[in-house]
Protein backbone atom coordinates (compact mmCIF):
# COMPACT_ATOMS: atom_id res chain seq x y z
CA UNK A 1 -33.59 111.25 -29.18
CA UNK A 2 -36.94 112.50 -28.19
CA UNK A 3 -39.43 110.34 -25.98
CA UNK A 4 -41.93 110.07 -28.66
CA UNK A 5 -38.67 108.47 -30.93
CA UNK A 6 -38.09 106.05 -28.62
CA UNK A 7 -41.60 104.78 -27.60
CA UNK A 8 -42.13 104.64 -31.29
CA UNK A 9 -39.52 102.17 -31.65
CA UNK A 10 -40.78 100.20 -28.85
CA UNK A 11 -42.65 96.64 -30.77
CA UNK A 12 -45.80 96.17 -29.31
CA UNK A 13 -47.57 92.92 -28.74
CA UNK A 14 -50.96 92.93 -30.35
CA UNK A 15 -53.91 91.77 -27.85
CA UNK A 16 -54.65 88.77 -30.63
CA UNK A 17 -50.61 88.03 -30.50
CA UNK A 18 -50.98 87.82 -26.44
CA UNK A 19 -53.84 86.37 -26.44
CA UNK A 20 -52.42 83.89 -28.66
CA UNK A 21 -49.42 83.45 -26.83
CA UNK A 22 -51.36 83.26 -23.56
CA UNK A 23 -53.47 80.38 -24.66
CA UNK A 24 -50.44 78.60 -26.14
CA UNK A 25 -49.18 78.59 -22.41
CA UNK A 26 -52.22 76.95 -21.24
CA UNK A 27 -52.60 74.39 -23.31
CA UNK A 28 -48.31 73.77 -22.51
CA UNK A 29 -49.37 73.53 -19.24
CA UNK A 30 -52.42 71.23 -19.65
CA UNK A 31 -50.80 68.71 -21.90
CA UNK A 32 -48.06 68.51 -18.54
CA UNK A 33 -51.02 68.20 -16.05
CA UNK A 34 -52.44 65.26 -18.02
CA UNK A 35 -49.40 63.34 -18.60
CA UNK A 36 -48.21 63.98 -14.96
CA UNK A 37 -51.86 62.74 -14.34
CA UNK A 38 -51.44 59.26 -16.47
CA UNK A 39 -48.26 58.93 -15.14
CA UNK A 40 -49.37 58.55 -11.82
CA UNK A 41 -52.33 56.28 -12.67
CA UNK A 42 -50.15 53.78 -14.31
CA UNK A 43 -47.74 54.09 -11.40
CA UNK A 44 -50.79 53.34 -9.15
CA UNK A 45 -51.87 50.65 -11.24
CA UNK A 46 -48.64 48.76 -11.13
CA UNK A 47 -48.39 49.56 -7.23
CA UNK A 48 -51.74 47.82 -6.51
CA UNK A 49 -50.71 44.73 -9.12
CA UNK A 50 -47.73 44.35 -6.79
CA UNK A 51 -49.59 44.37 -3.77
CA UNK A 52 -51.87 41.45 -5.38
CA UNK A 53 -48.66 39.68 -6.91
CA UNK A 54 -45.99 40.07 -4.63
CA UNK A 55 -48.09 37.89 -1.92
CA UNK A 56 -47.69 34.60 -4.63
CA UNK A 57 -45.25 31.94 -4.02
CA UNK A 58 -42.44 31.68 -6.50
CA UNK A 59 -43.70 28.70 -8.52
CA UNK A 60 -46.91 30.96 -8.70
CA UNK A 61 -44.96 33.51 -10.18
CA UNK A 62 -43.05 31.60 -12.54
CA UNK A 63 -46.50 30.19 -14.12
CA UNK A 64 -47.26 33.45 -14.73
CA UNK A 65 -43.86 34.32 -16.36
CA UNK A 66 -43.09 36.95 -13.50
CA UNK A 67 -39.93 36.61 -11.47
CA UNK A 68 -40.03 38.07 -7.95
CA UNK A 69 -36.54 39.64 -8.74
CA UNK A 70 -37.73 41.54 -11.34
CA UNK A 71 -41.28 42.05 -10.31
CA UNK A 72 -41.54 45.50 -9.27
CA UNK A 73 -40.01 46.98 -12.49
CA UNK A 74 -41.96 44.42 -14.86
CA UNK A 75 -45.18 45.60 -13.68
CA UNK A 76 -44.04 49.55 -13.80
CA UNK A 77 -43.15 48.79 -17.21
CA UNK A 78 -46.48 46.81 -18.19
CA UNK A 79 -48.38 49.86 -16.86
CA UNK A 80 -46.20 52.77 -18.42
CA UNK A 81 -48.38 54.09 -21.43
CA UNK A 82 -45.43 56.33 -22.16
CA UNK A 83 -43.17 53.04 -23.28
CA UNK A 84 -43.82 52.68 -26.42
CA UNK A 85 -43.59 56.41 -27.50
């Protein structure tokens, strides 16, 4: 098989196709950025409600319907915008 046979049977991404392809990638990889992004803001969130929370007394607490057992992963949950997906 000659050269010219063989690079004729090579398939050839179009410039639109990788283009295409190209800007598929980038918005893959923006949609990631911005939920890693979110995910540490509501992370943050619920680290500075603990912060404010975790310095109540237990009766405190339990007027507010927060136990200080479970205190930590209530508020991660409150703040987690991903939860109800």
């Amino acid at each position: 098989m000659a050269i010219t046979e063989q690079l004729s049977s090579v398939e050839v991404a179009s410039p639109a196709e990788t283009a295409t392809s190209i800007c598929s990638s980038i918005k893959s990889l923006a949609r990631f950025l911005i939920q890693w992004v979110n995910a540490c803001a509501d992370y943050y969130a619920a680290a500075a409600m603990y912060e404010q929370l975790r310095r109540l007394s237990d009766g405190e607490l339990h007027k507010r319907g927060l136990s200080r057992d479970t205190l930590a992963r209530d508020l991660c949950q409150s703040c987690d915008r991903t939860a109800g997906r």
